[in-house]
C-alpha atoms as a PDB file:
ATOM      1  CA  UNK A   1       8.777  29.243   3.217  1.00  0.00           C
ATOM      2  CA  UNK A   2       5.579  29.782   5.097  1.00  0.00           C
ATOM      3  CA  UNK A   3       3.409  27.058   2.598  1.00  0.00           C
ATOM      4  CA  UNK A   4       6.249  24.894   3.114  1.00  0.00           C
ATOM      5  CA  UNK A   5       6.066  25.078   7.155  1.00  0.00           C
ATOM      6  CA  UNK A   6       2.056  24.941   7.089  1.00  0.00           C
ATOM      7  CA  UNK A   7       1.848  21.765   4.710  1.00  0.00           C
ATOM      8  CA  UNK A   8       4.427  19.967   6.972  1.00  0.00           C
ATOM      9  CA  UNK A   9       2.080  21.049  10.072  1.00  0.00           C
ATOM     10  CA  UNK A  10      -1.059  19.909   8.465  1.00  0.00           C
ATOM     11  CA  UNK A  11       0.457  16.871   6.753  1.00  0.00           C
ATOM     12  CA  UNK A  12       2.246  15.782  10.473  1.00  0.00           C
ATOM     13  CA  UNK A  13      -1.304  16.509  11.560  1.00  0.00           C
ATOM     14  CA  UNK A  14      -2.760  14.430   9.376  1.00  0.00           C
ATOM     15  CA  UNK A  15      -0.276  11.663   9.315  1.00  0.00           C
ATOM     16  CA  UNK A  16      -0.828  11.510  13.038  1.00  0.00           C
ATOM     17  CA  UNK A  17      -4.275  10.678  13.289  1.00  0.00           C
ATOM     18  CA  UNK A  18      -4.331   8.949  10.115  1.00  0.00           C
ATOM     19  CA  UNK A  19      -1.280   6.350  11.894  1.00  0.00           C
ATOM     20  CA  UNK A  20      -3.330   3.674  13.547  1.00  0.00           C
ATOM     21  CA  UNK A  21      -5.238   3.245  10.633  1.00  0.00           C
ATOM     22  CA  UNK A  22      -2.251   2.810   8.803  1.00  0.00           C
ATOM     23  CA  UNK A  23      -0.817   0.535  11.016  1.00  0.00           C
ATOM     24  CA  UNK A  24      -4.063  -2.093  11.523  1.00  0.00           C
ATOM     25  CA  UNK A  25      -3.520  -2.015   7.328  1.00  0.00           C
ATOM     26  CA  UNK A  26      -0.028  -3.070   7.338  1.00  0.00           C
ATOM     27  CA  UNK A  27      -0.699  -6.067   9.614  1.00  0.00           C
ATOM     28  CA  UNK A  28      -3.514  -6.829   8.211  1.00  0.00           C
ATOM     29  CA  UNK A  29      -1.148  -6.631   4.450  1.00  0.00           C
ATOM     30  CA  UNK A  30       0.905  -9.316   6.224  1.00  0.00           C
ATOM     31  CA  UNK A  31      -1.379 -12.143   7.175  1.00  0.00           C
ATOM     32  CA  UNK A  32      -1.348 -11.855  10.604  1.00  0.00           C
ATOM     33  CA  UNK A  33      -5.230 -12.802  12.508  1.00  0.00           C
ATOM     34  CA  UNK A  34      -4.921 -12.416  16.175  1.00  0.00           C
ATOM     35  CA  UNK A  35      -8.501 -12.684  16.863  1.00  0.00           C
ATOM     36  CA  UNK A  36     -10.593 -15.653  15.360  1.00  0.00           C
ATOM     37  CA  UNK A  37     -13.715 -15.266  12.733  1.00  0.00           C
ATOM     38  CA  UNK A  38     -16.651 -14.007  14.198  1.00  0.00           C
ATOM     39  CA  UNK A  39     -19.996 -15.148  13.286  1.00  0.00           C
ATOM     40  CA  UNK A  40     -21.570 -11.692  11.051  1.00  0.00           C
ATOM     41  CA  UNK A  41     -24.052 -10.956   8.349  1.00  0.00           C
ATOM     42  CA  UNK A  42     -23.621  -9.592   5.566  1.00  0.00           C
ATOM     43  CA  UNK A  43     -25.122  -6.534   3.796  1.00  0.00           C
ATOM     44  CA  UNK A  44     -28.561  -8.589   2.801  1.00  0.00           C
ATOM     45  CA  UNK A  45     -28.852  -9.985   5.919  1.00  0.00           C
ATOM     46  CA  UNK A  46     -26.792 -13.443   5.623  1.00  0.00           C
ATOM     47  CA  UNK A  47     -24.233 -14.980   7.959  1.00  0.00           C
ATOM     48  CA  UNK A  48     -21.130 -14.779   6.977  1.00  0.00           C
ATOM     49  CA  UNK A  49     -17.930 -15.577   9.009  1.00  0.00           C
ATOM     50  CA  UNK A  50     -15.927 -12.305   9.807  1.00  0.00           C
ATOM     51  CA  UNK A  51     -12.266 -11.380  10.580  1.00  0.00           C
ATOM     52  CA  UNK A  52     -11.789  -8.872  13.185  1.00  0.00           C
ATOM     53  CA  UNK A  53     -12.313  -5.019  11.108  1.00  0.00           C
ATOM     54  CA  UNK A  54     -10.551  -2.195  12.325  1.00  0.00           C
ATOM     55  CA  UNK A  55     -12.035  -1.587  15.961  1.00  0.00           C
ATOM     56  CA  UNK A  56     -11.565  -5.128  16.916  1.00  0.00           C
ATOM     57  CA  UNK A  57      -8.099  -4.552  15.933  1.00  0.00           C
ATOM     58  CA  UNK A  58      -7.164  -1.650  17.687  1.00  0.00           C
ATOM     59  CA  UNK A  59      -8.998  -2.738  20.798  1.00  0.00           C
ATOM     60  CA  UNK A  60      -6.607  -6.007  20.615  1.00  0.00           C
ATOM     61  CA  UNK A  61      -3.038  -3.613  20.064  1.00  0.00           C
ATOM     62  CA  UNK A  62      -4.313  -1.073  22.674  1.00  0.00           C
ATOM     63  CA  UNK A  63      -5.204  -4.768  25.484  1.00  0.00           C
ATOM     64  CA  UNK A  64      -1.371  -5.291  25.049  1.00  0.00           C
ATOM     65  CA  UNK A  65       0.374  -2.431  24.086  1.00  0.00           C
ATOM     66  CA  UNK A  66      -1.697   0.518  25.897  1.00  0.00           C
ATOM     67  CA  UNK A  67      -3.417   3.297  23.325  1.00  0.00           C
ATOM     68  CA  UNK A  68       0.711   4.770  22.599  1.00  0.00           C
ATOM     69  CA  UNK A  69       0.845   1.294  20.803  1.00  0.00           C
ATOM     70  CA  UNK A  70      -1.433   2.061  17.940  1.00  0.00           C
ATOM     71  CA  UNK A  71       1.703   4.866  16.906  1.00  0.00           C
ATOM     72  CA  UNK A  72       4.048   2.187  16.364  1.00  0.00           C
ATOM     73  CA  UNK A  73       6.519   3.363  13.470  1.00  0.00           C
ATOM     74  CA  UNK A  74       5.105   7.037  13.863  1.00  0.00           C
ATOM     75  CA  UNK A  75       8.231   8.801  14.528  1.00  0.00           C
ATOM     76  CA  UNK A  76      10.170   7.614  10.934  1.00  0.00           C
ATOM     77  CA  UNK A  77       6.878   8.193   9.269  1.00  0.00           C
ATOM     78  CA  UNK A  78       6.645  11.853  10.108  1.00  0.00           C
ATOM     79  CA  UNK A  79      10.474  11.731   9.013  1.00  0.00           C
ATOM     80  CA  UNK A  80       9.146  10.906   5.705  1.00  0.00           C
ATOM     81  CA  UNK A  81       6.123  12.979   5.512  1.00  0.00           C
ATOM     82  CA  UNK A  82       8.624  16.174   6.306  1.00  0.00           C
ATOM     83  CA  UNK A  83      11.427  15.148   3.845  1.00  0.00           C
ATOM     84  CA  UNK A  84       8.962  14.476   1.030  1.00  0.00           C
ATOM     85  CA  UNK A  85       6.951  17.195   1.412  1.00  0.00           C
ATOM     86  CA  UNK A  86      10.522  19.556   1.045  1.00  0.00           C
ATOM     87  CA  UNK A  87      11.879  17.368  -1.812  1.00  0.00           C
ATOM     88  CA  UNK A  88       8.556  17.378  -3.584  1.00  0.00           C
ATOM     89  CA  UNK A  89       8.009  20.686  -3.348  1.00  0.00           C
ATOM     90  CA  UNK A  90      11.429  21.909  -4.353  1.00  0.00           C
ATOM     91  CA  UNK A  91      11.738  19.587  -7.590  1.00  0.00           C
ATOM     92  CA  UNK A  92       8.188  20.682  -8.147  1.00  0.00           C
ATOM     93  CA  UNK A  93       9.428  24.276  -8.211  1.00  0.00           C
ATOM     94  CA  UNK A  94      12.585  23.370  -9.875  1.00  0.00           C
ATOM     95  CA  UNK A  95      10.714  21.722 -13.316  1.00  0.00           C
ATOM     96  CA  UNK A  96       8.041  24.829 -12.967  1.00  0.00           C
ATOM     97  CA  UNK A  97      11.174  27.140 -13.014  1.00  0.00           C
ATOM     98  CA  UNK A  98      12.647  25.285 -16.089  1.00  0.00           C
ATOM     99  CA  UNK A  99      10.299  23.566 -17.630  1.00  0.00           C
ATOM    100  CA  UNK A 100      10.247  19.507 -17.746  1.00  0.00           C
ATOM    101  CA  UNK A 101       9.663  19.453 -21.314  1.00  0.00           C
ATOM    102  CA  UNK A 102      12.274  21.303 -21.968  1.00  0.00           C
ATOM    103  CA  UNK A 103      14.626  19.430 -19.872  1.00  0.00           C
ATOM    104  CA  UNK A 104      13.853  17.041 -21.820  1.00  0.00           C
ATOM    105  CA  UNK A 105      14.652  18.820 -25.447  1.00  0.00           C
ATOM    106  CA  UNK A 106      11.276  19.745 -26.359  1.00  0.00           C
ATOM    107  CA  UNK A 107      10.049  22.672 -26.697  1.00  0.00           C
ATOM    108  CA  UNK A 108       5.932  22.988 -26.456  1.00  0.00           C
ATOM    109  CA  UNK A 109       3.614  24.996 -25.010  1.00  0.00           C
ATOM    110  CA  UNK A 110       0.019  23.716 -24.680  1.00  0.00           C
ATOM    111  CA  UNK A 111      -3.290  25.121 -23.361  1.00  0.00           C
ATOM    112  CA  UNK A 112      -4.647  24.949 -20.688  1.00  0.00           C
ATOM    113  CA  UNK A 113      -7.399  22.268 -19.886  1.00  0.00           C
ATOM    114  CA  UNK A 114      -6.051  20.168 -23.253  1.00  0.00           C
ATOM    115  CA  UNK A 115      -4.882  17.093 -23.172  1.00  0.00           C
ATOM    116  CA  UNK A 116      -0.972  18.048 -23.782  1.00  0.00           C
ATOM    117  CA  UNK A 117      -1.386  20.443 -20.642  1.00  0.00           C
ATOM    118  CA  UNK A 118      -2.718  17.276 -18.179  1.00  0.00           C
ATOM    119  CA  UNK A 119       0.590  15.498 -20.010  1.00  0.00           C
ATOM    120  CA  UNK A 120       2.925  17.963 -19.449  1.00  0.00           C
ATOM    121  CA  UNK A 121       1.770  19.075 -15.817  1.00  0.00           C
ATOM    122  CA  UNK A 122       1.318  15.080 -15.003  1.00  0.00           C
ATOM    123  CA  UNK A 123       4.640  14.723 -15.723  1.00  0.00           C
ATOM    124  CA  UNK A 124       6.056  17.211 -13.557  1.00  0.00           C
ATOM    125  CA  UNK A 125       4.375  15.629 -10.949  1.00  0.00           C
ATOM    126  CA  UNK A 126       5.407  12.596 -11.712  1.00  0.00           C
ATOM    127  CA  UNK A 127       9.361  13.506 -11.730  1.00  0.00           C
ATOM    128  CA  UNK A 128       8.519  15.318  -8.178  1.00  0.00           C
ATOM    129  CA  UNK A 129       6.539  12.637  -7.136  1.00  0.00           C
ATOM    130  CA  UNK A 130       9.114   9.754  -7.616  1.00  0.00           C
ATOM    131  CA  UNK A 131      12.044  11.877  -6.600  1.00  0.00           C
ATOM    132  CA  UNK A 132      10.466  11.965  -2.743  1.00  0.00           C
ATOM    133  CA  UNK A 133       9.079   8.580  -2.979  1.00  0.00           C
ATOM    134  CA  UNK A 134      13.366   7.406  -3.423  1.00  0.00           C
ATOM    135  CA  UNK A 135      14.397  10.017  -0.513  1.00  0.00           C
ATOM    136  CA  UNK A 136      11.587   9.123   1.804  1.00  0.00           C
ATOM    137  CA  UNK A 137      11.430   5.200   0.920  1.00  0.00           C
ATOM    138  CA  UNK A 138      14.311   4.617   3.296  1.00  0.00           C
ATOM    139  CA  UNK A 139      12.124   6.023   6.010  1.00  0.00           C
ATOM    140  CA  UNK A 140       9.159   4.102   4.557  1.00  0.00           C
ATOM    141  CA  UNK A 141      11.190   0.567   5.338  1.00  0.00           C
ATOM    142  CA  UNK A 142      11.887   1.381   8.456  1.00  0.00           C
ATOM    143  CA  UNK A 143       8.018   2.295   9.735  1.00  0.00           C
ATOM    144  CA  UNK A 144       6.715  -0.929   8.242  1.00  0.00           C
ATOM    145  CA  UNK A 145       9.470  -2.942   9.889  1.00  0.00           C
ATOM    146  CA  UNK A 146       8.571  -0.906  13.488  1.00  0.00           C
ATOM    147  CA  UNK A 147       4.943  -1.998  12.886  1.00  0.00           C
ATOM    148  CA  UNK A 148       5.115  -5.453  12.038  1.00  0.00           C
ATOM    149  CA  UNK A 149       7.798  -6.424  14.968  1.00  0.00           C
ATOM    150  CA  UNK A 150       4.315  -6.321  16.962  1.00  0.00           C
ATOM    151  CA  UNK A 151       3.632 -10.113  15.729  1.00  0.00           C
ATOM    152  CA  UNK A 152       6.653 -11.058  17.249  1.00  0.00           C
ATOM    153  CA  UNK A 153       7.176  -8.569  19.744  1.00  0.00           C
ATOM    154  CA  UNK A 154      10.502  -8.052  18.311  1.00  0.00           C
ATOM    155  CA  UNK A 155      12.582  -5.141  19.338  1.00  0.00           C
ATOM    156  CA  UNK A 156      15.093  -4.507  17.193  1.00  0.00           C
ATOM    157  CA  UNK A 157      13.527  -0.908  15.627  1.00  0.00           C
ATOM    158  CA  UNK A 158      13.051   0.991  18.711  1.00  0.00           C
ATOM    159  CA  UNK A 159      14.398   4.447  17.358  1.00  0.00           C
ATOM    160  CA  UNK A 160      14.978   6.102  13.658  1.00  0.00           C
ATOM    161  CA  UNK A 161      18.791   6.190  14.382  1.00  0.00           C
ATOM    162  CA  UNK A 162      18.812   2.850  15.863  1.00  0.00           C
ATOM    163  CA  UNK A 163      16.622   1.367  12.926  1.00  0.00           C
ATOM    164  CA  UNK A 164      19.231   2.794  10.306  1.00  0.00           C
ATOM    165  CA  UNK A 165      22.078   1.200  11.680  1.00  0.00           C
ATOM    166  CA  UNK A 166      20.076  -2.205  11.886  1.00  0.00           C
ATOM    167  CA  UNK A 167      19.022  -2.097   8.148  1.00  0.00           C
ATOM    168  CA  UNK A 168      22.812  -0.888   6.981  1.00  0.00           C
ATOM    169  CA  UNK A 169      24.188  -3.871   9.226  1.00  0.00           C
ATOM    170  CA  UNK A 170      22.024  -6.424   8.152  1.00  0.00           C
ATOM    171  CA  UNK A 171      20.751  -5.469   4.930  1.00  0.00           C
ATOM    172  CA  UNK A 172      23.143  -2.978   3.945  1.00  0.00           C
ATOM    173  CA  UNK A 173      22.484  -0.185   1.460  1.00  0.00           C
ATOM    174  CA  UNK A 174      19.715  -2.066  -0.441  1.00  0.00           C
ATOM    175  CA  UNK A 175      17.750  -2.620   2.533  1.00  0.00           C
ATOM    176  CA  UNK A 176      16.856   0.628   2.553  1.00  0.00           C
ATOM    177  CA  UNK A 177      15.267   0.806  -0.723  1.00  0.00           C
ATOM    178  CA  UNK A 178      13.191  -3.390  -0.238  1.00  0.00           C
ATOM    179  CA  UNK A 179      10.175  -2.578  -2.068  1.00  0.00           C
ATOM    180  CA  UNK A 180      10.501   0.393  -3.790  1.00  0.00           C
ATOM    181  CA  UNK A 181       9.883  -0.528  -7.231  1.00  0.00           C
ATOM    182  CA  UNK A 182       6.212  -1.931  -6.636  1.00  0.00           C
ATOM    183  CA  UNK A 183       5.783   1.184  -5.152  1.00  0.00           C
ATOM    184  CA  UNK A 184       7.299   3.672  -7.681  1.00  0.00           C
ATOM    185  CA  UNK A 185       5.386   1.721 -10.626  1.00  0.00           C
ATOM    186  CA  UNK A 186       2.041   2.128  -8.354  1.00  0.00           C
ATOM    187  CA  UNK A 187       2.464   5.631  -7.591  1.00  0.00           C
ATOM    188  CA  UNK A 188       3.085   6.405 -11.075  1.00  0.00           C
ATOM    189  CA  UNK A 189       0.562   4.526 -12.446  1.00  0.00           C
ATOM    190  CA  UNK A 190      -2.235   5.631  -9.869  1.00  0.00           C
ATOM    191  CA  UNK A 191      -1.222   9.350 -11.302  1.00  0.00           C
ATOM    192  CA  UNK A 192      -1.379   8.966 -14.549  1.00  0.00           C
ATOM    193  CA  UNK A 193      -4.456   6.944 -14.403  1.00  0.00           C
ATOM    194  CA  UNK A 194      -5.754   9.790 -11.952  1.00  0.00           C
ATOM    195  CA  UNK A 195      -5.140  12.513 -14.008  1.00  0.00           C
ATOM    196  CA  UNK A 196      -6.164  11.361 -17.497  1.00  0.00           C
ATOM    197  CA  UNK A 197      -9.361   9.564 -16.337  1.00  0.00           C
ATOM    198  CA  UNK A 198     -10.432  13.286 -14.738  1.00  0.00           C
ATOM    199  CA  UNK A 199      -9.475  15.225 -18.013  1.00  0.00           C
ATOM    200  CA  UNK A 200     -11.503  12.522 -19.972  1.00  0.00           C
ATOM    201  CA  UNK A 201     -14.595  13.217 -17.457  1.00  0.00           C
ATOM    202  CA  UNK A 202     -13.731  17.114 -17.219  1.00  0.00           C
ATOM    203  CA  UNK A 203     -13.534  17.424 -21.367  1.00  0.00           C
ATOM    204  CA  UNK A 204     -15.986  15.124 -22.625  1.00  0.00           C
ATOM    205  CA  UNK A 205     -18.780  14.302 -20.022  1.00  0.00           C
ATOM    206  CA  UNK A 206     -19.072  17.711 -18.007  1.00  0.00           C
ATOM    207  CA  UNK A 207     -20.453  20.422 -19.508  1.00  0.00           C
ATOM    208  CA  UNK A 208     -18.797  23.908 -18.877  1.00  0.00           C
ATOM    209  CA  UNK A 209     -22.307  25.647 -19.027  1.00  0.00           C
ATOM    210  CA  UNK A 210     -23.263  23.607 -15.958  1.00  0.00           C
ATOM    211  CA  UNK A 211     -23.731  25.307 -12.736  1.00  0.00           C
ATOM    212  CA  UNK A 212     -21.030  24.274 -10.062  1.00  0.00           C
ATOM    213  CA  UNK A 213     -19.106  23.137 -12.926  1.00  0.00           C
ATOM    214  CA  UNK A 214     -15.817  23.760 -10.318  1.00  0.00           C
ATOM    215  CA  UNK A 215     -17.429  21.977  -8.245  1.00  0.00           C
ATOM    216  CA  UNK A 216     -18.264  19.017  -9.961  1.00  0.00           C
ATOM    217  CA  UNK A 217     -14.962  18.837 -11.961  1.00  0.00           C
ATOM    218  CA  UNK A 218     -13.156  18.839  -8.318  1.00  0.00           C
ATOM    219  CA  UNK A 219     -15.110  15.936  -7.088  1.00  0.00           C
ATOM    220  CA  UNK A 220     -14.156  14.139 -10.633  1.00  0.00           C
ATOM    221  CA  UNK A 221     -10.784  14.468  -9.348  1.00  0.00           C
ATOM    222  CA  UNK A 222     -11.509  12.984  -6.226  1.00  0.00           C
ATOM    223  CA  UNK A 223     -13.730   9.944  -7.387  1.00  0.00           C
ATOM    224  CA  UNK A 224     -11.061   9.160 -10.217  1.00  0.00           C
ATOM    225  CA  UNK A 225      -8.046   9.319  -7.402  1.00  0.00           C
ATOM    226  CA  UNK A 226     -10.151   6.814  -5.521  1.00  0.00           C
ATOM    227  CA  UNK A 227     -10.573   4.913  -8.388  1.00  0.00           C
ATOM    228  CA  UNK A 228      -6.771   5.124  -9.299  1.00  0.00           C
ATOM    229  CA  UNK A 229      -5.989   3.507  -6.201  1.00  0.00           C
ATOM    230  CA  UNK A 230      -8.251   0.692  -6.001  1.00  0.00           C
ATOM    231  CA  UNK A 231      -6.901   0.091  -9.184  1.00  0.00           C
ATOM    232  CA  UNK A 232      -3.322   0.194  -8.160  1.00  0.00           C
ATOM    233  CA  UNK A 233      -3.340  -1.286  -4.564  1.00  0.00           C
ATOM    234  CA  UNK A 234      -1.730  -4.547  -5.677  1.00  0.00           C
ATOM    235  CA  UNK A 235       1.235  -2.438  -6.077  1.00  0.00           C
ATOM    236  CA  UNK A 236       1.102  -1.163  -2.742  1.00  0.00           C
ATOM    237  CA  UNK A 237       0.724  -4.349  -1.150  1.00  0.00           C
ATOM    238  CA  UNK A 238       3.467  -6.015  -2.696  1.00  0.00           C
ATOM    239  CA  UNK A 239       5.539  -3.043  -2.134  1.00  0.00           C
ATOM    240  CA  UNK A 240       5.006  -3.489   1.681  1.00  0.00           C
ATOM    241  CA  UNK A 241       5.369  -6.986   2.055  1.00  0.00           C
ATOM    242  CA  UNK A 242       8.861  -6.658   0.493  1.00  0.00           C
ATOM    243  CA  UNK A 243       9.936  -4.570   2.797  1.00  0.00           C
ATOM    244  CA  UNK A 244       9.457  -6.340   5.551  1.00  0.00           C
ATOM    245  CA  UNK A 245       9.512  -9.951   3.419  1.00  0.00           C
ATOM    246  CA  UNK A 246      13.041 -12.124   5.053  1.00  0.00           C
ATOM    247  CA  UNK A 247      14.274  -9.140   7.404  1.00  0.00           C
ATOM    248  CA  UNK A 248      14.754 -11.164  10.449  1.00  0.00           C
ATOM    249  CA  UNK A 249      11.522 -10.556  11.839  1.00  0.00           C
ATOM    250  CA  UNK A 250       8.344 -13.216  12.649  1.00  0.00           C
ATOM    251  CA  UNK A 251       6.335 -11.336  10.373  1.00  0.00           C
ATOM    252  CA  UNK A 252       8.441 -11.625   7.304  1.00  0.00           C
ATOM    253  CA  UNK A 253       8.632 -14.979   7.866  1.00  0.00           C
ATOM    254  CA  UNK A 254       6.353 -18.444   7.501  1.00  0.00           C
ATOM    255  CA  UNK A 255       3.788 -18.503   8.174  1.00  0.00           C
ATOM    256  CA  UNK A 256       2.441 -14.963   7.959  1.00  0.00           C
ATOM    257  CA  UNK A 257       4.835 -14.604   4.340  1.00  0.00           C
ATOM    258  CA  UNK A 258       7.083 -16.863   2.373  1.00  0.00           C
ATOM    259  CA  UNK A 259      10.105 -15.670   1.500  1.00  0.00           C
ATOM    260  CA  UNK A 260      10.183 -14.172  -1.977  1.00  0.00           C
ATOM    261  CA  UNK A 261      13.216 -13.921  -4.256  1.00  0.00           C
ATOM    262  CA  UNK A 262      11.752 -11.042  -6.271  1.00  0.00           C
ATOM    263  CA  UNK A 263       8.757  -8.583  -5.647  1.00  0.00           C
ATOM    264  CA  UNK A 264       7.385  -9.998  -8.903  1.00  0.00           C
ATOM    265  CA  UNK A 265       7.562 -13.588  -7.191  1.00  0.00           C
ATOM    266  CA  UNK A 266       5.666 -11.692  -4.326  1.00  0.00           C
ATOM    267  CA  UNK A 267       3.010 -10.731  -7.049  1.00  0.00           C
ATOM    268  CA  UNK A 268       2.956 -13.886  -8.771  1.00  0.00           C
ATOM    269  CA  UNK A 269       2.341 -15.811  -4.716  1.00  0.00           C
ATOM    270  CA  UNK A 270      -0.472 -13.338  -4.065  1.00  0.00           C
ATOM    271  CA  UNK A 271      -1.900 -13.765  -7.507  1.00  0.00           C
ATOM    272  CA  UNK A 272      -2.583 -17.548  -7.411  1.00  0.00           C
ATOM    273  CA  UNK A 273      -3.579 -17.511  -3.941  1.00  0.00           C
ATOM    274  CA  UNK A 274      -6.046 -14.707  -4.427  1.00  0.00           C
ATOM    275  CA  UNK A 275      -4.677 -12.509  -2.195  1.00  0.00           C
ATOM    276  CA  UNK A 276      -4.570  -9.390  -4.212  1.00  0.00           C
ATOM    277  CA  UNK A 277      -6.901  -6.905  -2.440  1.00  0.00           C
ATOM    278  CA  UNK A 278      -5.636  -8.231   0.903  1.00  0.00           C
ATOM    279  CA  UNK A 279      -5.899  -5.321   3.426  1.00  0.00           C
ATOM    280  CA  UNK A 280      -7.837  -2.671   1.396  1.00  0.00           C
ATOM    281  CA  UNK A 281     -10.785  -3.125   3.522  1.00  0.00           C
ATOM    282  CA  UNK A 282     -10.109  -2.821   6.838  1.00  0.00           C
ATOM    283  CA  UNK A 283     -14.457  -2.851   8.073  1.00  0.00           C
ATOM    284  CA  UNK A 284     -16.797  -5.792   6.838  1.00  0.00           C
ATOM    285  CA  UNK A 285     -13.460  -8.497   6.146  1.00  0.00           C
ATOM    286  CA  UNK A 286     -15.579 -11.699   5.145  1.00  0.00           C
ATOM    287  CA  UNK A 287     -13.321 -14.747   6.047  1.00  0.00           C
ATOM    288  CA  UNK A 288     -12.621 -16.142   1.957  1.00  0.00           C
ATOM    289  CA  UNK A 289     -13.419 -20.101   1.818  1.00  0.00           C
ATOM    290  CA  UNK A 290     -10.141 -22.175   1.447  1.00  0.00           C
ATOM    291  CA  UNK A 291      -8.019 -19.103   2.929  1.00  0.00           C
ATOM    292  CA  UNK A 292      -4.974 -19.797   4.748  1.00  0.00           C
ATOM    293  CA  UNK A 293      -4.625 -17.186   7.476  1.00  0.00           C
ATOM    294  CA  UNK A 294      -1.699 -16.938  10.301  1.00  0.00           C
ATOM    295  CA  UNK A 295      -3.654 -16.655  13.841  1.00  0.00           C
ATOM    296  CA  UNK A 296      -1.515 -17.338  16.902  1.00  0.00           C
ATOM    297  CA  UNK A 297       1.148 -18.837  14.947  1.00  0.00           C
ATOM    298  CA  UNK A 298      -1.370 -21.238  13.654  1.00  0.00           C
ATOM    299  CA  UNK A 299      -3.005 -21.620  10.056  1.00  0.00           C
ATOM    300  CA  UNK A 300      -6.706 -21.637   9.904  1.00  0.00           C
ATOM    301  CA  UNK A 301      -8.642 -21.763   6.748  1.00  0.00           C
END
């Protein structure tokens, strides 16, 4: 009870300062350019034409909405962070207790550090994992859809309660669950890719005799999560933008989105248009040549 209680303190913590970063992303994921390019250079030294980065940004949110409106969405994101981090950990505990490869009729034990081990523990993860992803994703909808009403300074989410009620009414049940396919097949790919890059790197390229071996095997974990979700951010992206994508408000809408049938239209869209990594950089955003961009409620290129 008392890990439980201090990762929901540190993970509110972090989710907290980590919000307006968070929330600069998600408009950025949508299209919308409230500021126009700015002449920059690049990292040799050339001039490039820039879209406002993450500073410019949050200086423009905090001119109209004070600094309280960088934590747009907060308050059903913290929702999330606290019922996924109880769901996770109790199906966590739950497929430790019993065993997920036995749940699943077979019975194998494996070493630890081999290759079955990172499948079987992976896949404990991965059941925990997607189980809080489907409880929280409700949650999830409803913080994208509080952020992005700031393009059309919208007010129909104003409250977690309130926002439910609005998604059941016009959305009904499957509302609450726009996007969450992209993102299940993201999360579980980022993991798997994660975990079986590292055990590649830990098995075959470190060498145990090594000093800071812990060390180094620790920050192979890190690099290859990284990796994992650079690799996986499409996922993400779509994910978001059908969430918000034909909800009622501006930014769902033309011309920030089109309206998409199915997230893999979304993908397909965003995949001819080059739009792919849109919003994983949020510092040093050159402006793309032949770009179509929503600023003002205008398209510039």
């Amino acid at each position: 009870m008392a890990d439980t209680c201090s990762q929901l303190l540190l993970g509110s913590g972090l989710t907290v300062a980590s919000h307006p970063l968070m929330y600069i992303k998600v408009l950025i994921q949508v299209g919308y350019e409230p500021l126009p390019p700015t002449l920059g250079r690049d990292l040799f030294g050339r001039p490039v034409q820039q879209l406002p980065g993450l500073f410019a940004y949050a200086r423009h949110i905090v001119k109209i909405d004070g600094k309280a409106g960088l934590f747009s969405g907060l308050g059903p994101r913290l929702c999330a962070g606290a019922v996924g981090t109880i769901v996770h950990g109790k199906v966590a505990q739950k497929c430790q207790e019993k065993g997920t490869l036995k749940v699943l009729g077979v019975q194998q034990k494996a070493a630890e550090g081999s290759l079955q081990y990172v499948v079987n523990e992976t896949t404990k993860e991965m059941i925990a994992r997607s189980c809080a992803t489907i409880v929280t994703h409700p949650f999830h909808v409803i913080t994208l859809r509080c952020m992005v009403q700031f393009i059309g300074r919208e007010t129909k989410y104003s409250g977690v309660f309130d926002s439910i009620v609005t998604v059941y009414r016009e959305d009904g049940i499957l509302g609450f669950f726009a996007g969450l396919i992209p993102r299940l097949l993201g999360d579980i790919l980022s993991l798997w890719i994660c975990n079986l890059l590292a055990h590649v790197i830990n098995a075959y390229v470190i060498d145990d005799s090594m000093s800071h071996t812990g060390e180094i095997k620790n920050c192979s974990q890190a690099v290859t999560g990284f990796f994992a979700s650079m690799l996986t951010y499409p996922f993400t992206l779509v994910s978001n933008l059908m969430a918000v994508n034909n909800c009622g408000l501006a930014g769902g809408l033309p011309p920030y989105a089109s309206v998409y049938p199915t997230w893999v239209d979304c993908w397909r869209h965003l995949s001819k248009a080059g739009n792919m990594s849109r919003g994983n950089s949020v510092f040093f955003r050159k402006l793309p040549a032949g770009r179509k961009y929503a600023y003002d409620q205008k398209i510039i290129f």
